[in-house]
PDB file of N, CA and C in Angstrom:
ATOM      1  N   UNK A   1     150.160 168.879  66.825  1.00  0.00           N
ATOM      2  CA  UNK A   1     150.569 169.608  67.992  1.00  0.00           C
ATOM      3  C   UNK A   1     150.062 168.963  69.274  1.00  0.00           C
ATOM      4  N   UNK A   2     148.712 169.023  69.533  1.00  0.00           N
ATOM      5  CA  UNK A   2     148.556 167.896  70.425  1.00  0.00           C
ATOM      6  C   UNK A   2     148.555 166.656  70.625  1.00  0.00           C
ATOM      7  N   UNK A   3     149.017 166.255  69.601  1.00  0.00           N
ATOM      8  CA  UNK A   3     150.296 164.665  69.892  1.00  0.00           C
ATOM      9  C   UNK A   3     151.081 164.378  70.657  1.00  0.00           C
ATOM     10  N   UNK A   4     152.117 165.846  70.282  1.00  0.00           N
ATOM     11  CA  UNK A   4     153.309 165.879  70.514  1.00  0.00           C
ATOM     12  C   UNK A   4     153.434 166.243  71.983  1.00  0.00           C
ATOM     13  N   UNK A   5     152.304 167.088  72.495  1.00  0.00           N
ATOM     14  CA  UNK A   5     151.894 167.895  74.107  1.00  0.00           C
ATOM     15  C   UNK A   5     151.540 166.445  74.789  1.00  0.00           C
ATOM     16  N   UNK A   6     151.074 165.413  74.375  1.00  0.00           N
ATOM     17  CA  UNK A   6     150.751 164.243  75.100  1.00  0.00           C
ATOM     18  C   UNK A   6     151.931 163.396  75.118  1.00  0.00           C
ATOM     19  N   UNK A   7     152.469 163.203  73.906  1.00  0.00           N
ATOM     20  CA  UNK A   7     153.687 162.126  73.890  1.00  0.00           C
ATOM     21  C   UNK A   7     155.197 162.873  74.912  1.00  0.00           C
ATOM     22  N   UNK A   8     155.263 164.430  74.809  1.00  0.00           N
ATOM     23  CA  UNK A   8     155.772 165.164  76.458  1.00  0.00           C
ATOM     24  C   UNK A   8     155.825 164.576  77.402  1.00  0.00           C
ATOM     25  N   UNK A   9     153.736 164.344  77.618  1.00  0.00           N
ATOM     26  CA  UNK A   9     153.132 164.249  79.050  1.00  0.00           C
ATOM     27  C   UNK A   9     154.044 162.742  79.604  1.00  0.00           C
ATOM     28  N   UNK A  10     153.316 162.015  78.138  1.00  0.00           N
ATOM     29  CA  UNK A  10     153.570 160.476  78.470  1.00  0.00           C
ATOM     30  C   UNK A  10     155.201 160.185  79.239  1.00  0.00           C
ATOM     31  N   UNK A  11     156.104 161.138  78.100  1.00  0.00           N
ATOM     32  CA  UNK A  11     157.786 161.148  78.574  1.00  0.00           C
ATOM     33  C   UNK A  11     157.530 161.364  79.849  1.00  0.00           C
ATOM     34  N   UNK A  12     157.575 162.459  80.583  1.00  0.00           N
ATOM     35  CA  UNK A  12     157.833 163.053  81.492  1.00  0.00           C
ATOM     36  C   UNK A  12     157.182 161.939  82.250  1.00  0.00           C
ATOM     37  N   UNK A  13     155.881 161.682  82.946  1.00  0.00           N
ATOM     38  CA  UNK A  13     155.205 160.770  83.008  1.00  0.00           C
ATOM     39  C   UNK A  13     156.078 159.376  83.601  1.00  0.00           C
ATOM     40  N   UNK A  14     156.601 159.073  82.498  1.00  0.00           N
ATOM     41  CA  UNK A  14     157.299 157.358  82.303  1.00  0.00           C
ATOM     42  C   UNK A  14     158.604 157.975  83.181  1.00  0.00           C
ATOM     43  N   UNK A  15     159.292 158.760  82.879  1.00  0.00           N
ATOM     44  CA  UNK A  15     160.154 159.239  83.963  1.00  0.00           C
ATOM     45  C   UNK A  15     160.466 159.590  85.314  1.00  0.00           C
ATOM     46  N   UNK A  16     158.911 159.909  85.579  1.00  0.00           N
ATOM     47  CA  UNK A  16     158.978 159.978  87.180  1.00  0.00           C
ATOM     48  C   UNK A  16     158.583 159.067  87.611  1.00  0.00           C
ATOM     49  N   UNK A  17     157.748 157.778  86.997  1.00  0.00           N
ATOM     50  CA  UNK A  17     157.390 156.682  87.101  1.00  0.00           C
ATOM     51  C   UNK A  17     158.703 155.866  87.608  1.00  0.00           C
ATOM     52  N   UNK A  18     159.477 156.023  86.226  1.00  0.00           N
ATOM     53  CA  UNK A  18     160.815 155.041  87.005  1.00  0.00           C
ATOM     54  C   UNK A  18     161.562 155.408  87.872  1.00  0.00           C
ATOM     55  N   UNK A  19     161.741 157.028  88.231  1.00  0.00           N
ATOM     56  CA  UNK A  19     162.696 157.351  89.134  1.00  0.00           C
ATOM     57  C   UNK A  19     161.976 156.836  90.475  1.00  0.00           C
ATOM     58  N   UNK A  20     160.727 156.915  90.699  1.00  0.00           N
ATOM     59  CA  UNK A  20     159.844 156.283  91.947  1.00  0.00           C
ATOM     60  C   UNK A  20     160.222 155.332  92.002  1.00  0.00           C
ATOM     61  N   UNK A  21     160.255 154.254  91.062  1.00  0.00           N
ATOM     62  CA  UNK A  21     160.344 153.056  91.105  1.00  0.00           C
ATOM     63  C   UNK A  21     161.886 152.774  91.341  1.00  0.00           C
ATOM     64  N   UNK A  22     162.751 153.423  91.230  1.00  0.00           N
ATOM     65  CA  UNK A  22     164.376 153.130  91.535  1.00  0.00           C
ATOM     66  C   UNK A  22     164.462 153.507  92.727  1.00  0.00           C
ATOM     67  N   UNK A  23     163.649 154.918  93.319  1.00  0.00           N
ATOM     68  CA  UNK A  23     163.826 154.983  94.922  1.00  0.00           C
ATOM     69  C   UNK A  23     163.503 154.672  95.720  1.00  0.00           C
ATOM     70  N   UNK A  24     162.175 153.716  95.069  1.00  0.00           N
ATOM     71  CA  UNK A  24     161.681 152.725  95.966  1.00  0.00           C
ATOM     72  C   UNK A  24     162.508 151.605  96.627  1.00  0.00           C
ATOM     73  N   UNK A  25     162.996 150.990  94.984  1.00  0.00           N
ATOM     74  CA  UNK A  25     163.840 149.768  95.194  1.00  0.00           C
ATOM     75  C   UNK A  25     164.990 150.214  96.521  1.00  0.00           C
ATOM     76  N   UNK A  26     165.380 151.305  96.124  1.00  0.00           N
ATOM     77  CA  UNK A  26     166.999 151.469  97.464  1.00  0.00           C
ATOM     78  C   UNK A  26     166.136 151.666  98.722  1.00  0.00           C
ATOM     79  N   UNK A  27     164.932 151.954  98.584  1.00  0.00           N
ATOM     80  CA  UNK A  27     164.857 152.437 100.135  1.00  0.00           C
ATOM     81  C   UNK A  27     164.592 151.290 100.938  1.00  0.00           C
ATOM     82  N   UNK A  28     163.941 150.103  99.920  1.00  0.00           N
ATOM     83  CA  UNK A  28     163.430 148.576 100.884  1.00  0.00           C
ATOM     84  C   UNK A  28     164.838 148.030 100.398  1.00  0.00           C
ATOM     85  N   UNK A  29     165.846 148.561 100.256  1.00  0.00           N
ATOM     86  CA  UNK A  29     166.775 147.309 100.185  1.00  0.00           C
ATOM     87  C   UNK A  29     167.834 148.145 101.567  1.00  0.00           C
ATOM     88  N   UNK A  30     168.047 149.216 101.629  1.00  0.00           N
ATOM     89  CA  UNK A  30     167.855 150.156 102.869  1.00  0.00           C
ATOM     90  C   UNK A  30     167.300 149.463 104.025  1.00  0.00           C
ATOM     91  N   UNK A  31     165.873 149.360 103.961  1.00  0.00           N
ATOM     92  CA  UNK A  31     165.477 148.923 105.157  1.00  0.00           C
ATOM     93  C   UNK A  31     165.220 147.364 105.690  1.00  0.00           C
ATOM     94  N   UNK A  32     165.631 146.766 104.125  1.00  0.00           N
ATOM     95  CA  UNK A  32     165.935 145.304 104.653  1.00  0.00           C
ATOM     96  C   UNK A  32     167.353 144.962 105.674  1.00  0.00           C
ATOM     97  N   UNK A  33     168.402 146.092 104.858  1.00  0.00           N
ATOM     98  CA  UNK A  33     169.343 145.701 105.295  1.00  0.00           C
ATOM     99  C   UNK A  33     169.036 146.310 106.538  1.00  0.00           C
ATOM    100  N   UNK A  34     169.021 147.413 107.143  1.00  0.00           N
ATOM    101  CA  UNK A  34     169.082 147.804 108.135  1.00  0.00           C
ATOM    102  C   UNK A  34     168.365 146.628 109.224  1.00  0.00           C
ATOM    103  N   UNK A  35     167.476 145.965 109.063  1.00  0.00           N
ATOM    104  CA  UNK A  35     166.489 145.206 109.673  1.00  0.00           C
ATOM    105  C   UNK A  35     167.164 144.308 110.111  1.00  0.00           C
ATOM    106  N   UNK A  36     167.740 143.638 109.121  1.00  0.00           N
ATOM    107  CA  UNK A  36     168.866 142.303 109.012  1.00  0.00           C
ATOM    108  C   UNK A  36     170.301 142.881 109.916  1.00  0.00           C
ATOM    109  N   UNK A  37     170.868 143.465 110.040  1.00  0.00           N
ATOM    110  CA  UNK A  37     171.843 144.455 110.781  1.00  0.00           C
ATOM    111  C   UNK A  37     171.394 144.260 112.107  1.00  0.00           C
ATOM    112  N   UNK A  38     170.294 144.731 112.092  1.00  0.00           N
ATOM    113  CA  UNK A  38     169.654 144.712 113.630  1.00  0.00           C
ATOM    114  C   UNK A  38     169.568 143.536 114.501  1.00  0.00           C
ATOM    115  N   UNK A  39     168.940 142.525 113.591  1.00  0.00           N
ATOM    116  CA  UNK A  39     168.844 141.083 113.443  1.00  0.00           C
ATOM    117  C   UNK A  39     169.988 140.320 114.321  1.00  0.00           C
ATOM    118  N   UNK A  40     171.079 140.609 113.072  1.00  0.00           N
ATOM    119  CA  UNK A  40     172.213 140.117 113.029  1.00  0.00           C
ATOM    120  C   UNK A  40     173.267 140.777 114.797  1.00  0.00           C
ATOM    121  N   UNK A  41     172.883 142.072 114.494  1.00  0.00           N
ATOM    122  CA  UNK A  41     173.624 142.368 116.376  1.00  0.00           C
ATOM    123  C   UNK A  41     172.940 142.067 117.239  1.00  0.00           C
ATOM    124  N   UNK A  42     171.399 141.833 117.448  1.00  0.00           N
ATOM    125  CA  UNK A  42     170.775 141.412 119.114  1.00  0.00           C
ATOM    126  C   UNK A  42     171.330 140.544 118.743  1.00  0.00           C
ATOM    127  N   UNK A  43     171.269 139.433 117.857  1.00  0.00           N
ATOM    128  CA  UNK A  43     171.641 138.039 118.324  1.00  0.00           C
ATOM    129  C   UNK A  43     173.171 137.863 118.455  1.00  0.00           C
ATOM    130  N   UNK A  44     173.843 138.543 117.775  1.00  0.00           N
ATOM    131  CA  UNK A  44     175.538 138.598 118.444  1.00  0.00           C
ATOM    132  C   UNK A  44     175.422 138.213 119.990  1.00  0.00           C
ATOM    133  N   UNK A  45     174.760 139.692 120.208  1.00  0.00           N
ATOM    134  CA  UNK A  45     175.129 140.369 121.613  1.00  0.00           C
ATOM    135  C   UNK A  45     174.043 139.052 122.626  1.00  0.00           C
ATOM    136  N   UNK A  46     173.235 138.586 122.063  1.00  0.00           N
ATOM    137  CA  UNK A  46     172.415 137.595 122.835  1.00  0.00           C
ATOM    138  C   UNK A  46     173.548 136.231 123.099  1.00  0.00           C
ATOM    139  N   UNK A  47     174.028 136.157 122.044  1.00  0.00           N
ATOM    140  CA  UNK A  47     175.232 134.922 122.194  1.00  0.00           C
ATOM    141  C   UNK A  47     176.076 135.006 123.030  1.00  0.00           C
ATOM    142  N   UNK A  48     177.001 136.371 122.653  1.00  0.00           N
ATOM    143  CA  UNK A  48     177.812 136.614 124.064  1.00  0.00           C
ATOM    144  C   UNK A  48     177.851 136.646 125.233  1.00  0.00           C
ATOM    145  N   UNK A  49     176.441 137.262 125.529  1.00  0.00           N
ATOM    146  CA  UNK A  49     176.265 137.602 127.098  1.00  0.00           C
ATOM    147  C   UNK A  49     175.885 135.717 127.314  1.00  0.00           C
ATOM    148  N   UNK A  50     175.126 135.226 126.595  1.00  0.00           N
ATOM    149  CA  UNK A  50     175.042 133.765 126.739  1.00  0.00           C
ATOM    150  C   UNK A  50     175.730 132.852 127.377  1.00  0.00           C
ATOM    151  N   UNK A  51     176.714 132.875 126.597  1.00  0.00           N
ATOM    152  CA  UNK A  51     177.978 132.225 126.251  1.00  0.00           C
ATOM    153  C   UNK A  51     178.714 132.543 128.231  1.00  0.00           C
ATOM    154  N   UNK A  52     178.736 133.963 127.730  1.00  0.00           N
ATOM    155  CA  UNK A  52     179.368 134.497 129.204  1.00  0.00           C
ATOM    156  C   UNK A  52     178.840 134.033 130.420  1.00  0.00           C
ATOM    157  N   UNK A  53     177.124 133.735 130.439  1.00  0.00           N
ATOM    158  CA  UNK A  53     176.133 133.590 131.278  1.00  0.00           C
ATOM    159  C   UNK A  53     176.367 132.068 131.803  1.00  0.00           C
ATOM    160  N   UNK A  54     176.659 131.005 130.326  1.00  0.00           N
ATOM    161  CA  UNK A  54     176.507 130.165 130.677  1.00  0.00           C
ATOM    162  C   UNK A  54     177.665 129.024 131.363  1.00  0.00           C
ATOM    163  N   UNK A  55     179.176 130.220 131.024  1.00  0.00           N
ATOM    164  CA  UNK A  55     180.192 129.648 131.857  1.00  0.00           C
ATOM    165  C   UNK A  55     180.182 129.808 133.513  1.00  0.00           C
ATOM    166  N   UNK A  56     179.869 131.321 133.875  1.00  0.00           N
ATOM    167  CA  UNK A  56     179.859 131.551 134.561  1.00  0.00           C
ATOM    168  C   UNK A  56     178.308 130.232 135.486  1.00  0.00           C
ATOM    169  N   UNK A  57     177.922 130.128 134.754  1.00  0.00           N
ATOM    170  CA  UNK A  57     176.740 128.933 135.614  1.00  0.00           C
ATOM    171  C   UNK A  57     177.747 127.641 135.676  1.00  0.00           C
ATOM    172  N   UNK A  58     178.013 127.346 135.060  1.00  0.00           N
ATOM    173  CA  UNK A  58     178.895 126.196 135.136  1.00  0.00           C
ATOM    174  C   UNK A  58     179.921 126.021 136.116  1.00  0.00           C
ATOM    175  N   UNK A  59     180.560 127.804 136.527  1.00  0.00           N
ATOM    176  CA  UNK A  59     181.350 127.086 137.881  1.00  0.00           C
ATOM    177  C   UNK A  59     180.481 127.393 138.835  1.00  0.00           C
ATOM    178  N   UNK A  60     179.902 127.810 139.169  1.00  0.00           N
ATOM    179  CA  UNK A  60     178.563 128.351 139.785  1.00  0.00           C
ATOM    180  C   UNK A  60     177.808 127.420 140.232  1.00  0.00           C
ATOM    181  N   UNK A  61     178.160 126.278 139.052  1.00  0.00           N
ATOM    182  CA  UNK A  61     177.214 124.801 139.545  1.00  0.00           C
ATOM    183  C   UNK A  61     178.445 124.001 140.764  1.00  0.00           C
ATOM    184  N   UNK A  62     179.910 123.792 139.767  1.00  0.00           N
ATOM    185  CA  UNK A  62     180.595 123.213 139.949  1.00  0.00           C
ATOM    186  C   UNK A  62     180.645 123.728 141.983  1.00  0.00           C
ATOM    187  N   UNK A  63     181.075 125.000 141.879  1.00  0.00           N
ATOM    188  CA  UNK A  63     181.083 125.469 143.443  1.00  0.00           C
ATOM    189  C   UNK A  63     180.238 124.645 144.266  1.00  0.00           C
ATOM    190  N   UNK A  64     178.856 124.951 143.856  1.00  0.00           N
ATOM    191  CA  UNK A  64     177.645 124.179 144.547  1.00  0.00           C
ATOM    192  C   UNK A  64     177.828 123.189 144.978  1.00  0.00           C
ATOM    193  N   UNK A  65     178.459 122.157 143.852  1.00  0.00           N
ATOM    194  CA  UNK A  65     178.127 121.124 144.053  1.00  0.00           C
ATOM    195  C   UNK A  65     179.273 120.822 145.143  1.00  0.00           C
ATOM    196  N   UNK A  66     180.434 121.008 144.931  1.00  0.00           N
ATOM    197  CA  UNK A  66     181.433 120.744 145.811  1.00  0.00           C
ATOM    198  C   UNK A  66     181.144 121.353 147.108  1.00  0.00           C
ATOM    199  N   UNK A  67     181.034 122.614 147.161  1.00  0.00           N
ATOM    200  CA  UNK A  67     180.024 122.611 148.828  1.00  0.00           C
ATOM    201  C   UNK A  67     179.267 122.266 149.204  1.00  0.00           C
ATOM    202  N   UNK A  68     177.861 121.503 148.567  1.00  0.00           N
ATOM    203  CA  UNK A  68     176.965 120.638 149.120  1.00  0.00           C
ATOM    204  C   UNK A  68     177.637 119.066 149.673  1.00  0.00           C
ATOM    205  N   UNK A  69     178.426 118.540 148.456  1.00  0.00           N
ATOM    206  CA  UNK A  69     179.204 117.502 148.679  1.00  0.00           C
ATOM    207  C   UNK A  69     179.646 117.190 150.117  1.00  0.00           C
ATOM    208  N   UNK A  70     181.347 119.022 150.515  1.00  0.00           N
ATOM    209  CA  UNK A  70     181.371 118.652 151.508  1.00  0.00           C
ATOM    210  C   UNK A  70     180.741 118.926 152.768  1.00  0.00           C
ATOM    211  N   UNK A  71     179.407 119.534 152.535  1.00  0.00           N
ATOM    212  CA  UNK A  71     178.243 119.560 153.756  1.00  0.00           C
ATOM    213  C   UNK A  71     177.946 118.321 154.181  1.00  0.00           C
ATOM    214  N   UNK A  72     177.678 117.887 153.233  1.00  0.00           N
ATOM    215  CA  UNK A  72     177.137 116.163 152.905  1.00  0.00           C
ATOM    216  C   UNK A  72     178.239 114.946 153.495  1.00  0.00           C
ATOM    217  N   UNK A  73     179.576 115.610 153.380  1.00  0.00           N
ATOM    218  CA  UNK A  73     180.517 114.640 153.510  1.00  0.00           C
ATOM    219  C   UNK A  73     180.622 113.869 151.849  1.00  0.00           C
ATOM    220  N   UNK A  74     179.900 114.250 150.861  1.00  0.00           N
ATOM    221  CA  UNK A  74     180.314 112.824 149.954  1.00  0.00           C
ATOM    222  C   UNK A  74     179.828 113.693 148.725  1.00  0.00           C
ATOM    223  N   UNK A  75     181.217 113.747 147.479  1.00  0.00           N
ATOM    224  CA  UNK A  75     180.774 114.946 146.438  1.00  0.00           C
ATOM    225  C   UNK A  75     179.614 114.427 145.757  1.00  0.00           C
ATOM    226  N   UNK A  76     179.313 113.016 145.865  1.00  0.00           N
ATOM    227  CA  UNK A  76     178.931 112.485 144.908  1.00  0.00           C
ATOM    228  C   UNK A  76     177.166 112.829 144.668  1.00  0.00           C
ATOM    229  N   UNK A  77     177.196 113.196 146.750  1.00  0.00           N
ATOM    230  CA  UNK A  77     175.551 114.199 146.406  1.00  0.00           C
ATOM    231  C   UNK A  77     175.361 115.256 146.690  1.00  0.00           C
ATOM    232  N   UNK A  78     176.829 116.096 146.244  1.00  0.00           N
ATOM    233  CA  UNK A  78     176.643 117.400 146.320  1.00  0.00           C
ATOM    234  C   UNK A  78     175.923 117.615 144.737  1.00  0.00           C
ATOM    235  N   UNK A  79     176.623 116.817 143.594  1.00  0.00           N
ATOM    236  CA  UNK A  79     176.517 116.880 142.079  1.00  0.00           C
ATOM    237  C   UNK A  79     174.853 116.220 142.087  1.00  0.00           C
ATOM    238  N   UNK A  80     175.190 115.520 142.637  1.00  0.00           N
ATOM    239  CA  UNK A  80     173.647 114.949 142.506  1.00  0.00           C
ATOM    240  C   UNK A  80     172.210 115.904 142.795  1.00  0.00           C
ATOM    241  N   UNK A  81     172.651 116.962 143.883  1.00  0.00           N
ATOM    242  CA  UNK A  81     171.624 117.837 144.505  1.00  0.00           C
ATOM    243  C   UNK A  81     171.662 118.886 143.407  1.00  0.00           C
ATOM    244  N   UNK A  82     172.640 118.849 142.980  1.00  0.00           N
ATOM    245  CA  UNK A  82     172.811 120.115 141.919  1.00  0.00           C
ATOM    246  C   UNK A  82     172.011 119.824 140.557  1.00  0.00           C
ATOM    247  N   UNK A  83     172.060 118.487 140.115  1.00  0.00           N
ATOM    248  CA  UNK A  83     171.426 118.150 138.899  1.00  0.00           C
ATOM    249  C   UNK A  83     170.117 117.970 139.272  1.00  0.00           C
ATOM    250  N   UNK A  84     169.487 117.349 139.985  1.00  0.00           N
ATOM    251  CA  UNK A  84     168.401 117.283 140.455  1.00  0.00           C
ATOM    252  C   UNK A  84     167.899 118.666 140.223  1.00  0.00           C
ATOM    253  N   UNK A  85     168.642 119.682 141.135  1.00  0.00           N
ATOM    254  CA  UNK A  85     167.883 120.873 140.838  1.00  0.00           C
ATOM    255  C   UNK A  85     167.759 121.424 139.418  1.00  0.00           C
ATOM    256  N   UNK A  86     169.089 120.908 138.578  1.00  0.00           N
ATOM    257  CA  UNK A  86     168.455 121.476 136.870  1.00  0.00           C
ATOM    258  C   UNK A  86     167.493 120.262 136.291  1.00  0.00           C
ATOM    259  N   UNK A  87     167.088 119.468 137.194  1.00  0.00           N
ATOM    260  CA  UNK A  87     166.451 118.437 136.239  1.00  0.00           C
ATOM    261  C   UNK A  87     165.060 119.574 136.712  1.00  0.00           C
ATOM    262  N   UNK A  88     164.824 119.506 137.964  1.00  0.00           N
ATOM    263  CA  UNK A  88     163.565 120.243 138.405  1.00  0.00           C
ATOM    264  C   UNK A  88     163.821 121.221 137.585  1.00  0.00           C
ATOM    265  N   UNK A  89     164.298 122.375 137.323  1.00  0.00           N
ATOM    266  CA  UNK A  89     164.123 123.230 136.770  1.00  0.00           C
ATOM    267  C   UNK A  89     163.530 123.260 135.122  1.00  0.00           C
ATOM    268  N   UNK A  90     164.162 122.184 134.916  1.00  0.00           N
ATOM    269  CA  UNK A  90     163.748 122.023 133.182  1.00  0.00           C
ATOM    270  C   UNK A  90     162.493 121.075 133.380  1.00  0.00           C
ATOM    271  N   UNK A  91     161.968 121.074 134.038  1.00  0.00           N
ATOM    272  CA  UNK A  91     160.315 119.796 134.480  1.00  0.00           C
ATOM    273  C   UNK A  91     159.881 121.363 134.175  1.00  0.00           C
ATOM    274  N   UNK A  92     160.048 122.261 135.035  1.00  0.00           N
ATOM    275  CA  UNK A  92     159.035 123.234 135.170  1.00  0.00           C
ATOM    276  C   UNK A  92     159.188 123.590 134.434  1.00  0.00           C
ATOM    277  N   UNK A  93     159.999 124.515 133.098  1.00  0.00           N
ATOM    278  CA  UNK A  93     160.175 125.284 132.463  1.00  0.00           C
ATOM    279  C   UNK A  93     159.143 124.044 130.918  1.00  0.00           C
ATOM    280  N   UNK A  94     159.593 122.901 131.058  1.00  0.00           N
ATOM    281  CA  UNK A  94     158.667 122.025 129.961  1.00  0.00           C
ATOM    282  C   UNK A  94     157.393 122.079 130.447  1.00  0.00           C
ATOM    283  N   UNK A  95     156.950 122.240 131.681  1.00  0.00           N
ATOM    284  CA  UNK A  95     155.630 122.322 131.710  1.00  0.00           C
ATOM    285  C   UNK A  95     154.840 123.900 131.935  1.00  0.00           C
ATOM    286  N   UNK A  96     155.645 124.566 131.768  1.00  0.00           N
ATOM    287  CA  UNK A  96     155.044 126.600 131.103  1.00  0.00           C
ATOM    288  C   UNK A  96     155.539 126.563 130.475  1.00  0.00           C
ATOM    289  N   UNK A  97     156.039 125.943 129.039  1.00  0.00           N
ATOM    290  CA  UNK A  97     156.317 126.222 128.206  1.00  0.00           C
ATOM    291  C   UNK A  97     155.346 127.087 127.123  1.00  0.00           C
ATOM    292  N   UNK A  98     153.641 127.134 127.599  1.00  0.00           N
ATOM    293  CA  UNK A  98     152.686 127.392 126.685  1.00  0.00           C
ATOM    294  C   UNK A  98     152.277 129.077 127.371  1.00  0.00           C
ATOM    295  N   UNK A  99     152.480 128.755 128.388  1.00  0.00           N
ATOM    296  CA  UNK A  99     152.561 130.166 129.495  1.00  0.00           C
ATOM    297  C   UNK A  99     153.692 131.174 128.541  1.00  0.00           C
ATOM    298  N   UNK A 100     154.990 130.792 128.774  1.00  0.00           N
ATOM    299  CA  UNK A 100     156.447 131.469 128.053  1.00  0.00           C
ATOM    300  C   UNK A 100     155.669 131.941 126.291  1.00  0.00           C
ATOM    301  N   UNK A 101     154.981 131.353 125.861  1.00  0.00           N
ATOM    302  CA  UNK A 101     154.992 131.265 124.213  1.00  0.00           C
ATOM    303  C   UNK A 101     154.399 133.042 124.060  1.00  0.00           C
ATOM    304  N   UNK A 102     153.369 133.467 124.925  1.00  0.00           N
ATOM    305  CA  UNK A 102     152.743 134.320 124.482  1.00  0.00           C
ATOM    306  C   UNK A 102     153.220 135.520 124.677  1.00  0.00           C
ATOM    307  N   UNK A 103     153.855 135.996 126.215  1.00  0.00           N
ATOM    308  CA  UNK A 103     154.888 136.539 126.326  1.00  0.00           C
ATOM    309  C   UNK A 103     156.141 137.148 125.219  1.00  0.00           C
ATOM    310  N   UNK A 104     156.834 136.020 125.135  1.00  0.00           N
ATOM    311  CA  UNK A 104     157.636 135.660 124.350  1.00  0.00           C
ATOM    312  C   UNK A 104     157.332 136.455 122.609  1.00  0.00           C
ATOM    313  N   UNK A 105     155.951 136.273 121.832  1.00  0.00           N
ATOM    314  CA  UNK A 105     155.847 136.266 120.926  1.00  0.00           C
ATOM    315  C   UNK A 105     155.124 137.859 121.200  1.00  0.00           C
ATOM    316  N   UNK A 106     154.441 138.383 121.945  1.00  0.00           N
ATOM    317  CA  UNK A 106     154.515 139.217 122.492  1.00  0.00           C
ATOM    318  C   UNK A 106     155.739 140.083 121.793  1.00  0.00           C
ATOM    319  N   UNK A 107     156.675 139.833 122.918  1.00  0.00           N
ATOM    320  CA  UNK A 107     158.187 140.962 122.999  1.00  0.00           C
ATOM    321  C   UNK A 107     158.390 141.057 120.921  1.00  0.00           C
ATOM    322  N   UNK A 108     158.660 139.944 120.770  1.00  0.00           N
ATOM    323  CA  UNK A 108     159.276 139.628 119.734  1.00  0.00           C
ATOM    324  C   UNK A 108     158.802 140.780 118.275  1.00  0.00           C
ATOM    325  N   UNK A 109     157.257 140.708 118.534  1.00  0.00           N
ATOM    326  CA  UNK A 109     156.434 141.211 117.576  1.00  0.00           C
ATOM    327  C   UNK A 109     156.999 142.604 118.094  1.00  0.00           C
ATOM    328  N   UNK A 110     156.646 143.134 119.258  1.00  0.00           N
ATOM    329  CA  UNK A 110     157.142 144.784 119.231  1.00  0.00           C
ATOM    330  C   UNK A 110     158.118 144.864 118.425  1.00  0.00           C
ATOM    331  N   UNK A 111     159.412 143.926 118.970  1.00  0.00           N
ATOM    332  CA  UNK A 111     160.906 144.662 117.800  1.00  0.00           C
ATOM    333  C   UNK A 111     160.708 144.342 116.580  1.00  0.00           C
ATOM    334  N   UNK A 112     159.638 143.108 116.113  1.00  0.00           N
ATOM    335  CA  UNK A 112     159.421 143.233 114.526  1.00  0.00           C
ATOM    336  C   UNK A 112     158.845 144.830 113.925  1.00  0.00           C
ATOM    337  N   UNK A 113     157.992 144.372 114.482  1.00  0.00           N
ATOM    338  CA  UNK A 113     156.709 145.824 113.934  1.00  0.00           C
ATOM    339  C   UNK A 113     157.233 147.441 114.125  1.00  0.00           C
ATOM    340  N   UNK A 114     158.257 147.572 115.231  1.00  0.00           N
ATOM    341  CA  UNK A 114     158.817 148.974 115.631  1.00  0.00           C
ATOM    342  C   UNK A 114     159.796 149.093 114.360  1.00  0.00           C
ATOM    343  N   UNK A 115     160.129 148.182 113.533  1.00  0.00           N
ATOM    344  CA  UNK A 115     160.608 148.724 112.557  1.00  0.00           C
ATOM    345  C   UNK A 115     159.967 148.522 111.190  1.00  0.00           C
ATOM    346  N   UNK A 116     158.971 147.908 110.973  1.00  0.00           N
ATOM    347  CA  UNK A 116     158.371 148.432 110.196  1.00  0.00           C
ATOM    348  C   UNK A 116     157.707 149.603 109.680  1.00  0.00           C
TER     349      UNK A 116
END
């Protein structure tokens, strides 16, 4: 009789064992996906506005340059004043690049960890 009251326990036991263990599995595959979802749309939406950002710079440059040109009288240093200024710009941005890192890793970790 008390065999049989233990080999119960053990059933019952091994049963809620695995049902834990099956609702475990869906809930991290749940929250992987959801994570990955998340993942997957900032960076959509980071591309697009990008993408959008970075045409719109392009005539933005092009304008520039052709009105510096004909300030200048000569397109050739309107383009020139214009690159110059993205050359300066990317000098500076390579030299805070170590400044940007912490920031940066900063933001990043909040949206990791807020969903953990």
């Amino acid at each position: 009789m008390a065999f049989d009251d233990v080999k119960e326990s053990l059933t019952e036991a091994e049963a809620s064992i695995r049902s834990y263990v099956e609702s475990s599995q869906e809930y991290y595959k749940l929250k992987g996906f959801k994570f990955l979802m998340r993942g997957i749309t900032s960076f959509s939406k980071i591309l697009m506005v990008g993408v959008v950002a970075l045409l719109a710079l392009l005539f933005l440059s092009f304008a520039a340059s052709f009105g510096i040109g004909q300030a200048l009288n000569n397109t050739f240093y309107g383009f020139l004043c214009v690159g110059l200024f993205y050359l300066l710009i990317g000098l500076l941005l390579y030299f805070l690049r170590h400044k940007l890192n912490k920031p940066l890793l900063k933001k990043f970790s909040e949206f990791y960890f807020d969903d953990i």
